[in-house]
Protein backbone atom coordinates (compact mmCIF):
# COMPACT_ATOMS: atom_id res chain seq x y z
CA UNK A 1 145.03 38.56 143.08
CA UNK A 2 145.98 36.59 140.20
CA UNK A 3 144.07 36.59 136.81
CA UNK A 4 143.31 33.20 135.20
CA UNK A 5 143.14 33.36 130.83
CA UNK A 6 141.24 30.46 129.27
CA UNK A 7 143.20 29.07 125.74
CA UNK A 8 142.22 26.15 123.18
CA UNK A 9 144.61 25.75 120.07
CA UNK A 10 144.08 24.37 117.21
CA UNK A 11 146.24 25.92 114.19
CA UNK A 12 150.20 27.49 114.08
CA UNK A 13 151.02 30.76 113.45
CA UNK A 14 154.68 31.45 111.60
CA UNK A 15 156.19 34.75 111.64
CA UNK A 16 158.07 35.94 108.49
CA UNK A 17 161.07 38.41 107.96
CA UNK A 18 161.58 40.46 104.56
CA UNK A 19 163.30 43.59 102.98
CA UNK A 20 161.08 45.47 101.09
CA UNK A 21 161.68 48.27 98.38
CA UNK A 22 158.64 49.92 97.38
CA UNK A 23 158.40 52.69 95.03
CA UNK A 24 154.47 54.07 95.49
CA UNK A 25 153.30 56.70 92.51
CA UNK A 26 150.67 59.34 94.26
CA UNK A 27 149.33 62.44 93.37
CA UNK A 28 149.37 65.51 95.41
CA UNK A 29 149.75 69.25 95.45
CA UNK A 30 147.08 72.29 94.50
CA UNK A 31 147.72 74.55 91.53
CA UNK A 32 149.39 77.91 92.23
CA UNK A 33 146.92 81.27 92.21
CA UNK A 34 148.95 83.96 90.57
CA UNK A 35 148.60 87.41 91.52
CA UNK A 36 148.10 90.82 89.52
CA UNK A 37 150.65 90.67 86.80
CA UNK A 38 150.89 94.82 87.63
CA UNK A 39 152.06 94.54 90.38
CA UNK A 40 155.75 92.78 89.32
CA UNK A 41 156.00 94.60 85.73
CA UNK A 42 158.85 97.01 86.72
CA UNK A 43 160.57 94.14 88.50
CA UNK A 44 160.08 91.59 85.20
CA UNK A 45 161.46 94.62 83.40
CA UNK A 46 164.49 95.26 84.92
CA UNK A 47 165.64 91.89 85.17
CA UNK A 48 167.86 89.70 82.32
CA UNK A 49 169.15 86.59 81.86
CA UNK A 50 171.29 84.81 79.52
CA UNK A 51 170.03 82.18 77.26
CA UNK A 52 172.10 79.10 76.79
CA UNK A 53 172.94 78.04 73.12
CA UNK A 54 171.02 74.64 73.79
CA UNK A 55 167.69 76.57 74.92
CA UNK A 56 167.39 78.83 71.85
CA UNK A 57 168.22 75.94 69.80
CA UNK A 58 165.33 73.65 72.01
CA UNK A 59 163.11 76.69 71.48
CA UNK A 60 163.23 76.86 67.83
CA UNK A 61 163.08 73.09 67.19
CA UNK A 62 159.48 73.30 69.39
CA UNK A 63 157.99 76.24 67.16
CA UNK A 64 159.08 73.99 63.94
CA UNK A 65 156.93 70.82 65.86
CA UNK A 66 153.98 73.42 66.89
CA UNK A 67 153.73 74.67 63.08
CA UNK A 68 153.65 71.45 61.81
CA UNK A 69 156.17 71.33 59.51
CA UNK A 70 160.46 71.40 58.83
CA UNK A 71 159.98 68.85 61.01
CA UNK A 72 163.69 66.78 59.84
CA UNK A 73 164.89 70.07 60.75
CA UNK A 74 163.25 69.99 64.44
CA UNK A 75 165.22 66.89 64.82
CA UNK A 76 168.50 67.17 63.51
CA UNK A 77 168.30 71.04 65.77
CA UNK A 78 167.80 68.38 68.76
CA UNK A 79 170.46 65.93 68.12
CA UNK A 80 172.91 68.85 67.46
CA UNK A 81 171.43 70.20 70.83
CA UNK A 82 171.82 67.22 72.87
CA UNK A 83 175.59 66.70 71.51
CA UNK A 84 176.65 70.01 73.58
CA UNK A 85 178.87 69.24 76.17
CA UNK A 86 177.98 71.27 79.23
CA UNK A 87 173.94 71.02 78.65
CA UNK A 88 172.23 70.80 81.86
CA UNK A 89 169.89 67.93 82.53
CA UNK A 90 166.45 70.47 82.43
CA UNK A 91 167.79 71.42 78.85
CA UNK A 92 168.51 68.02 78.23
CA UNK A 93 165.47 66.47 79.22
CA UNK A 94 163.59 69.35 77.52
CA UNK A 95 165.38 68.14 74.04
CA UNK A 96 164.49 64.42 74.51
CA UNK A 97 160.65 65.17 75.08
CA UNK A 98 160.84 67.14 72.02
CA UNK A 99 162.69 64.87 69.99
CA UNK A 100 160.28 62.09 71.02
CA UNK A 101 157.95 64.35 69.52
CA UNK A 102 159.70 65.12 66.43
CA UNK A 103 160.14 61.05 65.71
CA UNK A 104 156.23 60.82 66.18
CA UNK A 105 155.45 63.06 63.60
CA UNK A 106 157.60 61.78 61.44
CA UNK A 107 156.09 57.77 61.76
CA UNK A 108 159.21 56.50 63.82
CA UNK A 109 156.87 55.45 66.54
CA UNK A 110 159.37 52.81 67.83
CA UNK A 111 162.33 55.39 67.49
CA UNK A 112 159.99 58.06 69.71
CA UNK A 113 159.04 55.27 72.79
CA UNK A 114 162.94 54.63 72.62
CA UNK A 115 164.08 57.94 73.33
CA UNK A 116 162.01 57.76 76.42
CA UNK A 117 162.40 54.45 77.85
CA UNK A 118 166.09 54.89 77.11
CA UNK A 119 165.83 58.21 79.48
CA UNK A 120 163.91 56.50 82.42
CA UNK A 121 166.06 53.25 82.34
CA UNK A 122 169.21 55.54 82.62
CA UNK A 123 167.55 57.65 86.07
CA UNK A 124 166.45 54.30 87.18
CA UNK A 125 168.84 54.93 90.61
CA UNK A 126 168.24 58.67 90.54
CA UNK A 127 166.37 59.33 93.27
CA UNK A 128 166.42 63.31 92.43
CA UNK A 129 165.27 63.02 88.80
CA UNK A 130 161.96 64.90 88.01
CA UNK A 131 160.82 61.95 85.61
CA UNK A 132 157.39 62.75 85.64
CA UNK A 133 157.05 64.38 82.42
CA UNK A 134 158.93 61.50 81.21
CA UNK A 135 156.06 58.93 82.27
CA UNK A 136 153.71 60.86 81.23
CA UNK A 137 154.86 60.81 77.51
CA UNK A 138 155.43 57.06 77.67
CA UNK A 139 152.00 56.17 78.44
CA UNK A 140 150.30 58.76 76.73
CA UNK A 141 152.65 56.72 73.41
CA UNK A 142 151.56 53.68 74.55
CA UNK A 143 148.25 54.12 75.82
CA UNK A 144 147.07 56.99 74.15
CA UNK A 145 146.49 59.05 77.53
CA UNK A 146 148.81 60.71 79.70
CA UNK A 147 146.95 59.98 82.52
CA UNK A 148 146.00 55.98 84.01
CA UNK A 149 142.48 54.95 83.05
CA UNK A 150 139.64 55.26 84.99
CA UNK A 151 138.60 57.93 88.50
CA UNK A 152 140.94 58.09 90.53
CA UNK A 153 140.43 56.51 93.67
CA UNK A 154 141.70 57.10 97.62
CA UNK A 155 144.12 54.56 98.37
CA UNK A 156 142.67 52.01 100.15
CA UNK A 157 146.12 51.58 102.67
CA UNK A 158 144.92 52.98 106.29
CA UNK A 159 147.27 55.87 106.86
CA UNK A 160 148.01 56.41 110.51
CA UNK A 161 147.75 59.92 112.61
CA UNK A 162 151.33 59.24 113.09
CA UNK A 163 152.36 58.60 109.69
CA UNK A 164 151.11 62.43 109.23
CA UNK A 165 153.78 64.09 111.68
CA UNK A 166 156.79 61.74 109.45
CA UNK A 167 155.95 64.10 106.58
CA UNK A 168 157.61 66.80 108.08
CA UNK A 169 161.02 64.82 108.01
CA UNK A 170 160.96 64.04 104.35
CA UNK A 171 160.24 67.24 102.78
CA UNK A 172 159.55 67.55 99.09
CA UNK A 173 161.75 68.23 96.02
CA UNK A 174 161.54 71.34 94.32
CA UNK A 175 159.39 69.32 91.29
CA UNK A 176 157.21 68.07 94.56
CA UNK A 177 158.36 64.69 94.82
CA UNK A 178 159.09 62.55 98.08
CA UNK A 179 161.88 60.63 98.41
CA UNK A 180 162.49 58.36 101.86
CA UNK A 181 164.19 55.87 103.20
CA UNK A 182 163.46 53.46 106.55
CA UNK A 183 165.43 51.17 108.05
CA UNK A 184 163.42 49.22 110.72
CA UNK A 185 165.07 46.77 113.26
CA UNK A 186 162.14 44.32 114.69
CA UNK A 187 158.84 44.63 114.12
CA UNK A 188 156.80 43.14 111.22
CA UNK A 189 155.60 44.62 108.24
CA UNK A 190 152.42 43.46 108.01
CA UNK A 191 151.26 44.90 111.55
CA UNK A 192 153.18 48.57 110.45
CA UNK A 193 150.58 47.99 106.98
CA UNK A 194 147.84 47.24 108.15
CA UNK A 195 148.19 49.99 111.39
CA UNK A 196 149.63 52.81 108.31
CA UNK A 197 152.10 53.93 110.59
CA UNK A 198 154.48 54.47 108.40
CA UNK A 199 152.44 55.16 105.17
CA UNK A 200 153.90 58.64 103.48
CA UNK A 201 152.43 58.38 100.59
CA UNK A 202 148.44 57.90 101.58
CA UNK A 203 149.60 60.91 104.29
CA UNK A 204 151.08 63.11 101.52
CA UNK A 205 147.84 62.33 99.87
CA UNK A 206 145.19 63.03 101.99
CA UNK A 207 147.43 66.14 103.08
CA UNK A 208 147.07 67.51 99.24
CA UNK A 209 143.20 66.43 98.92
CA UNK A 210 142.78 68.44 102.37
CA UNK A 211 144.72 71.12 101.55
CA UNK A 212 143.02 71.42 97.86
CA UNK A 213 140.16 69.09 97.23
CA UNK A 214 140.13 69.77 93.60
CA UNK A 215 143.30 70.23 92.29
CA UNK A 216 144.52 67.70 89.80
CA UNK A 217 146.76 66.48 92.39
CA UNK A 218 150.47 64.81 90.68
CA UNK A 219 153.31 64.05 92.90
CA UNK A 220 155.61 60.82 93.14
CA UNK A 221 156.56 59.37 96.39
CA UNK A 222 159.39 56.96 96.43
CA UNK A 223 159.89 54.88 99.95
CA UNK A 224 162.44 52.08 99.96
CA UNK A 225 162.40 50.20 103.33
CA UNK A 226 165.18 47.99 105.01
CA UNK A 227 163.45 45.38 107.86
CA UNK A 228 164.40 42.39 109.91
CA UNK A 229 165.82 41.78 113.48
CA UNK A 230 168.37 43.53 115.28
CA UNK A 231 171.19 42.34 112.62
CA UNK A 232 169.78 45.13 110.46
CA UNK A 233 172.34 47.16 112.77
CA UNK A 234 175.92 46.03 111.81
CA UNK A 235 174.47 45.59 108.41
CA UNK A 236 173.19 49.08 107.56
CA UNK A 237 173.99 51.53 110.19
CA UNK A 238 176.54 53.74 107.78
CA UNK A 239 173.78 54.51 105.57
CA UNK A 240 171.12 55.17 109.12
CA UNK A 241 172.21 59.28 108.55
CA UNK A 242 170.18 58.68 105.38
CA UNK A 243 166.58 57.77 106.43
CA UNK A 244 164.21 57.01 109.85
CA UNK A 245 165.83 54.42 112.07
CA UNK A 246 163.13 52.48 114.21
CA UNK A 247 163.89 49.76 116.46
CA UNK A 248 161.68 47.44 118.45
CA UNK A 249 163.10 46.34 121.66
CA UNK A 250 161.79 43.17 123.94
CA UNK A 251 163.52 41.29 126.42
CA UNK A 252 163.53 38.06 124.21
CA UNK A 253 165.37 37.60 120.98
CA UNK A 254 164.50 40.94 120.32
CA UNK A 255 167.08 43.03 123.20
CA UNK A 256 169.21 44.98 120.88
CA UNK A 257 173.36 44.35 122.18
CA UNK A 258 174.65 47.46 124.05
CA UNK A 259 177.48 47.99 121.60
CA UNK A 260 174.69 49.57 119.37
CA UNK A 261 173.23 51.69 122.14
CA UNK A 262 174.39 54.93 120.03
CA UNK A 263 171.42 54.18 117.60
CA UNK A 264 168.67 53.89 120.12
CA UNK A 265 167.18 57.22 121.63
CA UNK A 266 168.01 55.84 125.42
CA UNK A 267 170.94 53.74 127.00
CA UNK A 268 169.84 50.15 126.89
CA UNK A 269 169.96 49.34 130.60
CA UNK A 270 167.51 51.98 131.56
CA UNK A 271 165.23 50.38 128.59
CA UNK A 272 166.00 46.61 130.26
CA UNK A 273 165.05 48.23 133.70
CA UNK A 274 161.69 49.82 132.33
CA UNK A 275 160.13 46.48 130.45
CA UNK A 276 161.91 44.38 134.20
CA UNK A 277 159.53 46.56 135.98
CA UNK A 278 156.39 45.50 133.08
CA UNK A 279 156.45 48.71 131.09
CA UNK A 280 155.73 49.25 127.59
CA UNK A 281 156.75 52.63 125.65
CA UNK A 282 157.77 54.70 122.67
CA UNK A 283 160.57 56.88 122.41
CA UNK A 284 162.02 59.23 119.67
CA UNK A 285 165.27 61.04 119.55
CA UNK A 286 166.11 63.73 117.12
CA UNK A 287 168.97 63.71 114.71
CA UNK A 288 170.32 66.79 113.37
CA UNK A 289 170.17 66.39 109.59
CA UNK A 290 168.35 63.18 109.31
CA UNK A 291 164.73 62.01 110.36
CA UNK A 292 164.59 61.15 113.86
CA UNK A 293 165.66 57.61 115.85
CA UNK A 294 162.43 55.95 117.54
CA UNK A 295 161.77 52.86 119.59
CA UNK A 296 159.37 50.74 120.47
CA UNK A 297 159.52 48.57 123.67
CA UNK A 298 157.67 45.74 125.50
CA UNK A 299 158.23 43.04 127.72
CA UNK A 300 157.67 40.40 125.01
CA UNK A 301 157.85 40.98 121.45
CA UNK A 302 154.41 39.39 121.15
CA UNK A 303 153.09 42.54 122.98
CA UNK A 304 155.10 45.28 120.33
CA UNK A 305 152.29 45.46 118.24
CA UNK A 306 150.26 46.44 121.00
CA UNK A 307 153.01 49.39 121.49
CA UNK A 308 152.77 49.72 117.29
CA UNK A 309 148.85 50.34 117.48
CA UNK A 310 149.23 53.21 120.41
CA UNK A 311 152.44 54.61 118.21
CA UNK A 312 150.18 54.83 115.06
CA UNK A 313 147.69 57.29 116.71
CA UNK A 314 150.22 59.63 117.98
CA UNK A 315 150.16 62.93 116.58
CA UNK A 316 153.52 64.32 117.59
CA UNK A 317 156.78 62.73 117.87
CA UNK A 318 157.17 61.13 121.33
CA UNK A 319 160.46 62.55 122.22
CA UNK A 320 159.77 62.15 125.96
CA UNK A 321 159.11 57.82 126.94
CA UNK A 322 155.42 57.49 126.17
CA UNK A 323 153.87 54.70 128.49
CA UNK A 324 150.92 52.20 127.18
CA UNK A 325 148.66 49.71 129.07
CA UNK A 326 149.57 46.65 127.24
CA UNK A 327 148.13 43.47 128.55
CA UNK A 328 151.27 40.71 129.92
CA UNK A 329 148.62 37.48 129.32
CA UNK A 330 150.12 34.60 127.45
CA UNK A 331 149.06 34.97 123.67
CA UNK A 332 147.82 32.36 121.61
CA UNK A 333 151.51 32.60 119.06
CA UNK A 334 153.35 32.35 122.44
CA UNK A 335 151.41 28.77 123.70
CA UNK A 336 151.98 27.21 120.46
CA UNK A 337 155.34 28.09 120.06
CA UNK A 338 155.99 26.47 123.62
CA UNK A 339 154.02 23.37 122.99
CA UNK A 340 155.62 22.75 119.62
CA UNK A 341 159.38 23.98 120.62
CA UNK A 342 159.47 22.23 123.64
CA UNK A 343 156.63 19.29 124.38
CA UNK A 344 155.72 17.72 120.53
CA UNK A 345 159.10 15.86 120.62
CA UNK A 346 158.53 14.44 124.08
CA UNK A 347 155.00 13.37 122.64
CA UNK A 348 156.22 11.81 119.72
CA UNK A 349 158.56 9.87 121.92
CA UNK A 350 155.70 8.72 124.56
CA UNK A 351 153.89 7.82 121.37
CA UNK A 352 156.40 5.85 119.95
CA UNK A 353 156.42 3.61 122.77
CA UNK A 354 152.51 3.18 123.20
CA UNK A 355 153.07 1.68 119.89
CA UNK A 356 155.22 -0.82 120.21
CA UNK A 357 152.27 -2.72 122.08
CA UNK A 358 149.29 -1.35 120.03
CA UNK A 359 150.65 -0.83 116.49
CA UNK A 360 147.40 0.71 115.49
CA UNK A 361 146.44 3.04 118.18
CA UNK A 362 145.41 6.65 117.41
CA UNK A 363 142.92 9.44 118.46
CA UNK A 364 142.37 12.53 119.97
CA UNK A 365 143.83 13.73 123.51
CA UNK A 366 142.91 16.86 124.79
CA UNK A 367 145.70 18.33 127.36
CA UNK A 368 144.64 20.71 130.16
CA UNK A 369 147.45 22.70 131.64
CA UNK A 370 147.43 25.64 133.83
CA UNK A 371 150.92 27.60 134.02
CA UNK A 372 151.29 30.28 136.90
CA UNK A 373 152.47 33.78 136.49
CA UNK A 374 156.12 32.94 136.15
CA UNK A 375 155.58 30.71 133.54
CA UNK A 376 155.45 27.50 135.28
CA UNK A 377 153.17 24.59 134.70
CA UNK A 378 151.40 23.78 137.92
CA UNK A 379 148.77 21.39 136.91
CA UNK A 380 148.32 19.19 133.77
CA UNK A 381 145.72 16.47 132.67
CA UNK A 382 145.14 14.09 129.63
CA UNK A 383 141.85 13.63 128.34
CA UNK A 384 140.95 11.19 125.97
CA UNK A 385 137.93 9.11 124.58
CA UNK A 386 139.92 6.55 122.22
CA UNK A 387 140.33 3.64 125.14
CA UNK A 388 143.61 2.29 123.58
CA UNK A 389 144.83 5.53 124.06
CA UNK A 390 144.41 5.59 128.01
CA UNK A 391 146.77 3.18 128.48
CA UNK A 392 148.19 4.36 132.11
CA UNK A 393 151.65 4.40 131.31
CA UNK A 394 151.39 6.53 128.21
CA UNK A 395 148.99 8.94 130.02
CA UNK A 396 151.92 9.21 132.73
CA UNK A 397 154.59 9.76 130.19
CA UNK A 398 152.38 12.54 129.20
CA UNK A 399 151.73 14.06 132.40
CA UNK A 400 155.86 13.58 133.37
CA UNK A 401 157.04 15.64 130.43
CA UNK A 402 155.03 18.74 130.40
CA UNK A 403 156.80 19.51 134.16
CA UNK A 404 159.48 20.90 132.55
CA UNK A 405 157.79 23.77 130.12
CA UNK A 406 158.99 26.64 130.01
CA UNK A 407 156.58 29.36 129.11
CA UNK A 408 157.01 33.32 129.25
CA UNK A 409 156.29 34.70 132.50
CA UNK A 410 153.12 36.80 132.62
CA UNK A 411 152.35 37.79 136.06
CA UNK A 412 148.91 35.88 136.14
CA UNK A 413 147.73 32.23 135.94
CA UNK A 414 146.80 30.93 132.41
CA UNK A 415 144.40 27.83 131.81
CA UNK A 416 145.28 26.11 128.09
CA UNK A 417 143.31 23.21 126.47
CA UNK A 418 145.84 21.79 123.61
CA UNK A 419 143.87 19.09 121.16
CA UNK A 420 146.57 16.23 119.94
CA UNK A 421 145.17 13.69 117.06
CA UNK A 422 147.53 10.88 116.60
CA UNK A 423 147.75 8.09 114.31
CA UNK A 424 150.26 5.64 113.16
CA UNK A 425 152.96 6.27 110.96
């Protein structure tokens, strides 16, 4: 038995496509509880290490700033220290805190923000550089605080069930921070934000609040993400070994080509024959060394955020075809598109002619259509309460060109009610 959906229309919808990089700072992490300093005192005894020239010299030059005074001395010991050749970017960073320091003391404000903006400008494509300590000491400069004004408060993003289980595929740095990188083929990003699914950083944080409520929780999260439509592919797949690969699949604009088949996590005609047969699903496919391929499919890309909303509650990876209810019935974005792609111009043109007998005719016309299950329109009618508008032969011209309308099939009978005001010119 066929269903029947009621519609009335009255605004547009337009999709948008963007690349987005976003680089998020978040705090996480829980202090570490040392144990009984007896218990590794022969170990700390037997063991040595050699001290490099530029830490004894980075060592001294901090005593000199702790005491308060030789402080010229303090500085020219770091600029002597960070002239050595084979230094090694913890020394060197060590030498340019202190030497931001040392040009504080001394009154060279400006000379002691340089220093450190000069550092973080230089790292500014390093995604492995621990610059934390480096931020810190700019807006504590600057501000007068190390830390941002004000309590800090939960991110307000939603964070997703699902966006929980991606943590394990971006594990942190040794310094704690998060670096990842998604590359998403379909899709839009304001369903994946407002559904979380993809939010590391409000996971990582509520992971760290859970796992220590009241630890003074500091770790960076950098995400950059890569989205639009299926082009994404050619475009960016030598770098897909880098970060998560997600593609959305639908039978419309949105069928991925078979010659990219080696990306998705099944063989593209055995996703064609799935949504044929009216099925919607997720499916992921590990990749050794890099976070893991997944797809979402639907019939209709209309229905994918559907797919995105049952995705976002997962808590393990789907790497078995997970199967949703998603309703086929015509949505509201799919009408409009239809009436505006494919009937305005024929209405403008039935228009056009009405007015080459009544110059000033205009009103409202309210058209009621009712489209079968393959898409079909079966029925149509023009109402109207402007009389100059019911001229019979404009009415007809009406009627005549919505035969041919092409709307996407949804296995049930749809009812629409589409207002049209005209006027003149």
């Amino acid at each position: 038995m066929k269903t029947m959906k009621m519609h009335k229309l009255t605004s547009t919808i337009t999709p948008s496509v963007l690349t987005l990089a976003l680089w998020a700072p978040l705090t996480g992490g829980c202090a570490d509880v040392p144990g009984d300093a007896g218990e590794s005192a022969d170990t700390e005894i037997a063991q040595t290490a050699e001290v490099s020239e530029a830490a004894l010299r980075i060592e001294q030059a901090e005593r000199l700033l702790d005491r308060g005074h030789d402080i010229q001395q303090a500085q020219a010991l770091l600029t002597e220290t960070l002239a050595i050749s084979d230094i090694i970017p913890e020394e060197r960073a060590a030498a340019l805190l202190a030497l931001s320091r040392a040009h504080e003391v001394l009154g060279e404000t400006e000379k002691a923000i340089g220093v450190i903006e000069d550092e973080i400008a230089r790292n500014a494509g390093n995604h492995d550089w621990a610059g934390r300590s480096f931020n810190k000491r700019l807006r504590q400069l600057l501000t007068g605080s190390k830390t941002a004004p004000g309590p800090k408060v939960p991110l307000a993003a939603p964070v997703a069930p699902f966006a929980k289980v991606l943590l394990d595929y971006f594990p942190p740095s040794p310094d704690g921070a998060v670096q990842a990188k998604f590359y998403l083929a379909g899709g839009t990003s304001a369903v994946s934000n407002e559904l979380g699914t993809f939010n590391l950083h409000g996971a990582l944080r509520t992971k760290r609040e859970q796992e220590c409520p009241l630890c003074d929780l500091d770790v960076t999260v950098g995400v950059s993400v890569s989205r639009s439509d299926w082009l994404l592919i050619p475009r960016s797949q030598a770098e897909f070994a880098e970060g998560m690969t997600v593609f959305y699949f639908d039978l419309g604009d949105g069928r991925i080509p078979e010659r990219y088949e080696a990306h998705l996590p099944m063989k593209v005609a055995d996703i064609v024959s799935e949504l044929e047969a009216g099925k919607s699903f997720v499916v992921a496919k590990e990749r050794p060394g890099s976070p893991p391929a997944l797809l979402l499919a639907a019939p209709r890309a209309v229905m994918l955020p559907v797919v995105e909303n049952h995705l976002s509650q997962l808590d393990e990876l789907p790497t078995e075809p997970r199967y949703f209810e998603v309703s086929p019935r015509l949505r509201p974005e799919e009408i409009r598109a239809v009436i505006r792609g494919q009937w305005l111009g024929d209405v403008r043109s039935c228009y056009d002619q009405l007015l080459t007998d009544h110059p000033q005719a205009g009103g409202k016309i309210e058209a009621d259509l009712r489209v079968d299950g393959d898409g079909k329109v079966t029925f149509s009618k023009m109402r109207t309460d402007d009389e100059v508008l019911q001229q019979p032969r404009f009415l007809t011209c009406l009627d005549e060109s919505v035969v041919d309308l092409e709307f996407p099939t949804s296995g049930g009978e749809t009812t629409i009610t589409y207002p049209l005001r005209l006027t003149p010119n």
